[in-house]
Every structure is written in structure tokens, then in C-alpha cells.
C-alpha atoms as a PDB file:
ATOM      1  CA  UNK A   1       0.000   0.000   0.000  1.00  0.00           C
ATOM      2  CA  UNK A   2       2.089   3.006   1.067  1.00  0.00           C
ATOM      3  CA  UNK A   3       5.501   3.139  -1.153  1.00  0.00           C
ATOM      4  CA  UNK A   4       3.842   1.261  -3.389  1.00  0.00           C
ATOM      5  CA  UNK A   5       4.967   2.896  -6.963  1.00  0.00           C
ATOM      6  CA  UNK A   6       1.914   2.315  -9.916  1.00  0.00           C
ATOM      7  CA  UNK A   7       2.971   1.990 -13.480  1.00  0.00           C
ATOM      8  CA  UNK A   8       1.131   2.194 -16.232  1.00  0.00           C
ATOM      9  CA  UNK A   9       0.589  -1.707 -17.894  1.00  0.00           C
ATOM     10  CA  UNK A  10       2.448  -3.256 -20.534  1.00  0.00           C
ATOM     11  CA  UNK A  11       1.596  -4.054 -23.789  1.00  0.00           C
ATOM     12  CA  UNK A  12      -0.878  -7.167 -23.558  1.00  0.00           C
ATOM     13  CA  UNK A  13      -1.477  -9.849 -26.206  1.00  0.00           C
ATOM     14  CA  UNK A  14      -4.199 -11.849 -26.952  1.00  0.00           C
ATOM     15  CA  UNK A  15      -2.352 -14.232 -26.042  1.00  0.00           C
ATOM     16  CA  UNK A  16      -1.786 -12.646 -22.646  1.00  0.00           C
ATOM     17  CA  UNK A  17      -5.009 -11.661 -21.983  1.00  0.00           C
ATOM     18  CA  UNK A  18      -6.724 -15.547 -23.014  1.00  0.00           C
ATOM     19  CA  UNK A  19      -3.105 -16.688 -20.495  1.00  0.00           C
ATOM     20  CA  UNK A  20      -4.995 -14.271 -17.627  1.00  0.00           C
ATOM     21  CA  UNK A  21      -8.531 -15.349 -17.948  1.00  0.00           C
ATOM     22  CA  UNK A  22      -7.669 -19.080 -17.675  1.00  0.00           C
ATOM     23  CA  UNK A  23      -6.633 -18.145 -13.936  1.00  0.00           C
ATOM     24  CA  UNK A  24      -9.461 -16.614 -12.859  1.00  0.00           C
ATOM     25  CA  UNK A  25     -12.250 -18.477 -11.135  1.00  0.00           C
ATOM     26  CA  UNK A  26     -15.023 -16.514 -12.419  1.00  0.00           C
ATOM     27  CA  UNK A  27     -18.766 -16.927 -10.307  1.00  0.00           C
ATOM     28  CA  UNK A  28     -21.752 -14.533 -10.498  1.00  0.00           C
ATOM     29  CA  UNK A  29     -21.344 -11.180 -11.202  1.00  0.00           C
ATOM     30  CA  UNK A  30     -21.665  -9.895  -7.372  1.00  0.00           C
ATOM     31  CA  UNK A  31     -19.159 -12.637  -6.360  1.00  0.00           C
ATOM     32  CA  UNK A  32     -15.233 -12.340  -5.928  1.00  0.00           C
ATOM     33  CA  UNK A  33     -13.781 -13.599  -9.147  1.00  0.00           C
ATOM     34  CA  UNK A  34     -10.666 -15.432  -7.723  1.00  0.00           C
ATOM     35  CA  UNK A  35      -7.000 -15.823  -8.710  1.00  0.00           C
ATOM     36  CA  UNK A  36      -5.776 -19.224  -9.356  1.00  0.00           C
ATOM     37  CA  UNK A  37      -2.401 -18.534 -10.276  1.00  0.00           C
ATOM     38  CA  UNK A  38       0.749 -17.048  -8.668  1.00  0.00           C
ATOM     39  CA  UNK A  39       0.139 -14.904  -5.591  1.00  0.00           C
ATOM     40  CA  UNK A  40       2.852 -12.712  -4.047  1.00  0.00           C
ATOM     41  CA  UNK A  41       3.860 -12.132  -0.412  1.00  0.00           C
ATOM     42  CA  UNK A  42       0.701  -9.987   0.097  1.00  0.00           C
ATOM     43  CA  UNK A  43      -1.725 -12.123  -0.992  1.00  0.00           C
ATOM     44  CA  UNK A  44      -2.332 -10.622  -4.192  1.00  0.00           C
ATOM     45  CA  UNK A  45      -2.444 -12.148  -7.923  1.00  0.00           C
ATOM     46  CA  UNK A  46       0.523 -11.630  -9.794  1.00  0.00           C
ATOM     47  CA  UNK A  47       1.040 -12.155 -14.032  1.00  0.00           C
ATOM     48  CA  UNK A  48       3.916 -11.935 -15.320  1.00  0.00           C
ATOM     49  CA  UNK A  49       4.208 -10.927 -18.835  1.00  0.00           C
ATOM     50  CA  UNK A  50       7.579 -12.398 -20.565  1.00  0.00           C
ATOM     51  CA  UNK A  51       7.858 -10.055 -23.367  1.00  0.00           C
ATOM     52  CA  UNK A  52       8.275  -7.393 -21.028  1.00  0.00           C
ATOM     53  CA  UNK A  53      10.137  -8.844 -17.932  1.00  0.00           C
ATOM     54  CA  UNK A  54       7.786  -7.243 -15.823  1.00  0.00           C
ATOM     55  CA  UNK A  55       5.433  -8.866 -13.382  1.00  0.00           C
ATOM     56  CA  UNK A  56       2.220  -6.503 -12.505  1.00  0.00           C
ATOM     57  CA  UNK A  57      -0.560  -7.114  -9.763  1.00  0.00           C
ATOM     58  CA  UNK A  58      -3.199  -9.528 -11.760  1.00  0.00           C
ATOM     59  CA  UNK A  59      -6.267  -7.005 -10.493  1.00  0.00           C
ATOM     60  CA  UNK A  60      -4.568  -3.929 -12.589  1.00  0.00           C
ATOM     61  CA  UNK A  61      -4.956  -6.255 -15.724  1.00  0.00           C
ATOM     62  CA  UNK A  62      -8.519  -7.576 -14.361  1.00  0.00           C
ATOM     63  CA  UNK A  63      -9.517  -3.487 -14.149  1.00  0.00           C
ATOM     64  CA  UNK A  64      -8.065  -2.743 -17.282  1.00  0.00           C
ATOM     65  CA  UNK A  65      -9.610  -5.484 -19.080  1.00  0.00           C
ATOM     66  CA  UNK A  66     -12.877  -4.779 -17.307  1.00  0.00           C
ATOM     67  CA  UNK A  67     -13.092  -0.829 -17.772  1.00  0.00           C
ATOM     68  CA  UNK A  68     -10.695  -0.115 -20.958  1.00  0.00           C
ATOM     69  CA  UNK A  69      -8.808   2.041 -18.717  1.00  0.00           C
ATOM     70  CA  UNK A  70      -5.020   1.653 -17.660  1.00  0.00           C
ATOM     71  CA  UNK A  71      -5.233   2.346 -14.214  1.00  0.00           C
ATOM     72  CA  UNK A  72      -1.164   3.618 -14.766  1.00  0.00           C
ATOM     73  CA  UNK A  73      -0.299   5.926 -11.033  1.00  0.00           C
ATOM     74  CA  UNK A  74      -3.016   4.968  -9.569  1.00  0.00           C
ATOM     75  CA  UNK A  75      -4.047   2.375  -7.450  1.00  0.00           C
ATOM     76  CA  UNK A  76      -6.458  -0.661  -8.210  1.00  0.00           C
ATOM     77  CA  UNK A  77      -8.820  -0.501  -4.742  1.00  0.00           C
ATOM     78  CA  UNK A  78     -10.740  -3.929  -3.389  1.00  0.00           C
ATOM     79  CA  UNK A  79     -14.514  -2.904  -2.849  1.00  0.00           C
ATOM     80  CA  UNK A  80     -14.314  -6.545  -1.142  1.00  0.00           C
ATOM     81  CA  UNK A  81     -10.935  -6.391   0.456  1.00  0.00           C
ATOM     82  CA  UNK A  82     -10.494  -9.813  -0.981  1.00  0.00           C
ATOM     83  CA  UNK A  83      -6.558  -9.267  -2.311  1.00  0.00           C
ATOM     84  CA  UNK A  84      -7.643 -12.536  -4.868  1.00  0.00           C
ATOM     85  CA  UNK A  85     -10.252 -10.824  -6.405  1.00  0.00           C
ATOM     86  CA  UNK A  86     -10.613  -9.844  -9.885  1.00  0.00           C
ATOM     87  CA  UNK A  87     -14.241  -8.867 -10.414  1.00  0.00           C
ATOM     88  CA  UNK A  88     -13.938  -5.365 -12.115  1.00  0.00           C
ATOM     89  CA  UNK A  89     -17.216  -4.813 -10.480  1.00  0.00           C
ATOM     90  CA  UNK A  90     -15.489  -4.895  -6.645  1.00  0.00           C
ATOM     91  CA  UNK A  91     -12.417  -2.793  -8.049  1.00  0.00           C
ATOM     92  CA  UNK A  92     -12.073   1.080  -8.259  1.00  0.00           C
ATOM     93  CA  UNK A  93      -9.718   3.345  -8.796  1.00  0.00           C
ATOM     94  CA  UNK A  94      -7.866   5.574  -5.954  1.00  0.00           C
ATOM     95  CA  UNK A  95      -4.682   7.318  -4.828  1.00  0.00           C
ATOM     96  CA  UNK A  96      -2.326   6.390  -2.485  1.00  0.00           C
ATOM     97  CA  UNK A  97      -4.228   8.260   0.050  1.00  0.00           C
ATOM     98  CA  UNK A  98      -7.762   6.875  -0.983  1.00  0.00           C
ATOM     99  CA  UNK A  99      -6.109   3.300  -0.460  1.00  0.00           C
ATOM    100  CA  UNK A 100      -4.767   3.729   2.858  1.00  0.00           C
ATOM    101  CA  UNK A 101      -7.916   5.383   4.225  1.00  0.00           C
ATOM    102  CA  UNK A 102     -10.021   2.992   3.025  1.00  0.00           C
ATOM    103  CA  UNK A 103      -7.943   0.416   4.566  1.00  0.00           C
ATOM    104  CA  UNK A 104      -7.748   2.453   7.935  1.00  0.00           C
ATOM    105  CA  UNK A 105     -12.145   2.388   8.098  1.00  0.00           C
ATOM    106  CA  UNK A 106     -12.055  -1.204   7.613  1.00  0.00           C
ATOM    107  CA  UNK A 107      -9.951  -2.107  10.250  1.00  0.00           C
ATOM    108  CA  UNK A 108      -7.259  -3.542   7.578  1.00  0.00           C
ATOM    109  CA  UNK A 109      -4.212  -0.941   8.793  1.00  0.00           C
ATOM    110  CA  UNK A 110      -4.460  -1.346  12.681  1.00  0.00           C
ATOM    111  CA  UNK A 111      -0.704  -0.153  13.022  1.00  0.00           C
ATOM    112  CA  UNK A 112      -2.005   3.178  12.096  1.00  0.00           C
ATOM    113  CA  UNK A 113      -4.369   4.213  14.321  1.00  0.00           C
ATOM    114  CA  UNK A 114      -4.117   0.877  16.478  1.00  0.00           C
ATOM    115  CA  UNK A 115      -1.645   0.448  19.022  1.00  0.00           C
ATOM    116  CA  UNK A 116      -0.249  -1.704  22.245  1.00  0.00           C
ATOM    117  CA  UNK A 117      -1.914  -4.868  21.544  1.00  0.00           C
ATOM    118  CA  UNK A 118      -3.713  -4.196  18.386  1.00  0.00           C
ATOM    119  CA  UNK A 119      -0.731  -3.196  16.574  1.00  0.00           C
ATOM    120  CA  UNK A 120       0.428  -5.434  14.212  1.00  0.00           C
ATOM    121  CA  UNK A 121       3.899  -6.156  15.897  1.00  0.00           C
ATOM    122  CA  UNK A 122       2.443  -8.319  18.546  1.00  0.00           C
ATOM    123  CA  UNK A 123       2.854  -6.276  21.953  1.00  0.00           C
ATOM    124  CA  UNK A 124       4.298  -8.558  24.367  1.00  0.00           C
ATOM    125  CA  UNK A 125       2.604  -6.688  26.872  1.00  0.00           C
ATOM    126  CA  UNK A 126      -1.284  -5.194  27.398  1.00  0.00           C
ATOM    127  CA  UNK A 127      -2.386  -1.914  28.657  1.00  0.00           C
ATOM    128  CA  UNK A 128      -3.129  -3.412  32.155  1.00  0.00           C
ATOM    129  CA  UNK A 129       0.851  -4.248  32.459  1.00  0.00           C
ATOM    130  CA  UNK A 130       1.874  -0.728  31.039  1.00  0.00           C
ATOM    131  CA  UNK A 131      -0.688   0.709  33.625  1.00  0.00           C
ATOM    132  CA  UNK A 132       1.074  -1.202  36.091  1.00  0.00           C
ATOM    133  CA  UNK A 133       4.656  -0.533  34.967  1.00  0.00           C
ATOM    134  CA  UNK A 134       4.085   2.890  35.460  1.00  0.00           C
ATOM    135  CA  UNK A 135       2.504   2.546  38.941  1.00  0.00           C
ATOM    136  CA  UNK A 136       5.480  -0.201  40.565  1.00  0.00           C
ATOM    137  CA  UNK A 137       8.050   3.438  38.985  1.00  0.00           C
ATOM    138  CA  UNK A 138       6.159   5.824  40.944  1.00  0.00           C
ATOM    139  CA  UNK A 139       6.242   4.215  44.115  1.00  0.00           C
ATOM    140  CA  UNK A 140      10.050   4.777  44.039  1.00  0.00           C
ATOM    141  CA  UNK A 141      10.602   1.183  44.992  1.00  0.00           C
ATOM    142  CA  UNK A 142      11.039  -0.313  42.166  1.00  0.00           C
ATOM    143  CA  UNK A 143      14.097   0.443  39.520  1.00  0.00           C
ATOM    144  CA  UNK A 144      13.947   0.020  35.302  1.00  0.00           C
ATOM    145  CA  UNK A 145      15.920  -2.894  35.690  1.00  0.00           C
ATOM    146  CA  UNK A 146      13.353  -4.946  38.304  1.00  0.00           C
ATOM    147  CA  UNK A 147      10.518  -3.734  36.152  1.00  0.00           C
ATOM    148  CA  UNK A 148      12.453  -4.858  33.155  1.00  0.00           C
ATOM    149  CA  UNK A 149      12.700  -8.366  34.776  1.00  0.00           C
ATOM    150  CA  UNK A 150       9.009  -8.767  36.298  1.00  0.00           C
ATOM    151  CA  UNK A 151       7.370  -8.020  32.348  1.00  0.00           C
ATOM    152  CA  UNK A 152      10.166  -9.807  30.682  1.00  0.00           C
ATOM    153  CA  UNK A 153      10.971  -6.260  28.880  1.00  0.00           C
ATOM    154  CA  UNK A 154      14.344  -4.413  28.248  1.00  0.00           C
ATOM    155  CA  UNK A 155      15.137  -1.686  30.511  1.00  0.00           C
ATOM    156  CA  UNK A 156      15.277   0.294  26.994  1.00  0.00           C
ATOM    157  CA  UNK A 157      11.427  -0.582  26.758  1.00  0.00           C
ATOM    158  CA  UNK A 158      10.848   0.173  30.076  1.00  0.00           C
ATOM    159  CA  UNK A 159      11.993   3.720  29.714  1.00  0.00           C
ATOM    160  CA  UNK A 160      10.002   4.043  26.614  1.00  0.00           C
ATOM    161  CA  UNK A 161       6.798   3.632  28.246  1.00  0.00           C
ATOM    162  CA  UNK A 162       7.718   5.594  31.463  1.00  0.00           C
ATOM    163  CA  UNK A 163       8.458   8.819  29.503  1.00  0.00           C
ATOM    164  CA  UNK A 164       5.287   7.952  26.945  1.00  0.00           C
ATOM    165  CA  UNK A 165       7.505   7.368  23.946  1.00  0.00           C
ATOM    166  CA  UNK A 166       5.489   4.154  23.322  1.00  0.00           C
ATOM    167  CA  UNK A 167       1.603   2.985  25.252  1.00  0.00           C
ATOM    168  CA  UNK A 168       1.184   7.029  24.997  1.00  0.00           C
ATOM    169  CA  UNK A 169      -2.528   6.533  24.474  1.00  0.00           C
ATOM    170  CA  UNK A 170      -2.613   4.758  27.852  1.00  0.00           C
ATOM    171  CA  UNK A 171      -3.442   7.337  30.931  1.00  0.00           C
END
């Protein structure tokens, strides 16, 4: 999503195109149309077309083929948030910015937004512990280093959340 540089599409073929439509599982025209083929780390379609070198994201050909319209800098957007999907009926066309708030109001980008526990790095920790970490410091009887030990955190960490450089949405 973010970073993500859009090109315009290569040069398709017939041959290309028939090579495309062969991997897609095509249902009723409200369903996802799924991608049997090659899927990259994300999840999402991928075609690669020879004659070019180039692989692209299988829904910019699916939108392409579906609208007439090379999507080039922008983005091809999931009405259904299905990354398989190739219905041009569930796709649209967006910025950068359009992408990554959609994603944020359907829950699909917790890291922004989300945090402690909810946030896609795994917190080893919950608010109830930071609540606590920063209680056990103000009593003045316990140092970073016994905290540190007790949650199983660096003392590094432990500072963190003490001076609210991370958990700074918890009171």
C-alpha cells in the first residue's frame, strides 16, 4: 500500500489476456472472481508478462480489461478487500491516500491508528501491564531494571513507556 509505486501496464497480447482469464475463477457477477495462479507475499495475484520482464498485480490487468482504462499511477482498490479478487465490479480506482484510508475504516491498517496490543507487531505486553509498569516506577521502589525483569521487557522498553515514547494513548 504506502511506497507502493503504480505503473502504467504493458503491452498485452491476446495471447496474454486468453493466459490471464484461464486463472481466474469466475462466479456470479456480485461474487469475488478469484485468482488461481501465482500470488505474491501480500496475498495478491501476480502475471507476469515475458515479453516485457515485468510482473504486474493480476487485479490492474482484471480493471483494465474490465473498464478499458489503464489504471497507470493509480491504485487498483478492493470494494471486497479480498486481495484474490478480480471482479472489475469490486475494483475502483484511488490514490495512495484513498487506499490507505479505506484500509484504515475497515480495520485492515491497525498499526495506524491501532496500538499496544492491536498493533500489528504483537505487543508482548497489554495496557493493564503498562498501567502497572508505570505505577510499581512511581512508588520509588522499584528500579527500570526490576521492572524490566518482572514483564520480561528491556530496561530500553521500560523507559520508553515511562516517559510515553510508546503505550502514549494509555493514561
Amino acid at each position: 500500500m504506502a511506497g507502493i509505486q503504480c505503473k502504467p501496464l504493458p503491452a498485452l497480447t491476446a495471447r496474454n489476456i486468453a493466459r490471464f482469464w484461464k486463472k481466474i475463477e469466475r462466479r456470479g457477477p456480485d461474487e469475488c472472481w478469484l485468482w488461481t495462479g501465482t500470488a505474491n507475499k501480500d496475498g495478491y495475484g501476480q502475471v507476469t508478462i515475458a515479453r516485457e520482464k515485468r510482473t504486474v498485480r493480476a487485479h490492474r490487468i482484471a480493471y483494465f480489461l474490465g473498464y478499458g482504462v489503464d489504471p497507470g499511477a493509480l491504485h487498483v482498490c478492493h470494494k471486497c478487500d479480498e486481495p484474490l479478487c478480480n471482479n472489475p465490479a469490486h475494483l475502483w480506482l484511488g490514490t495512495n491516500a484513498d487506499n490507505i484510508r479505506d484500509a484504515l475504516s475497515k480495520g485492515r491498517m491497525r498499526f495506524r491508528g491501532g496500538y499496544g496490543h492491536t498493533h500489528r507487531t504483537n505487543a508482548k505486553i497489554t495496557e493493564a501491564d503498562v498501567v502497572e509498569i508505570r505505577r510499581l516506577y512511581t512508588t520509588g521502589e522499584w528500579s527500570h531494571r526490576q521492572i524490566a525483569a518482572k514483564f520480561g521487557l528491556s530496561q530500553g522498553n521500560i523507559w520508553c513507556i515511562l516517559t510515553r515514547r510508546t503505550w502514549k494513548c494509555v493514561l
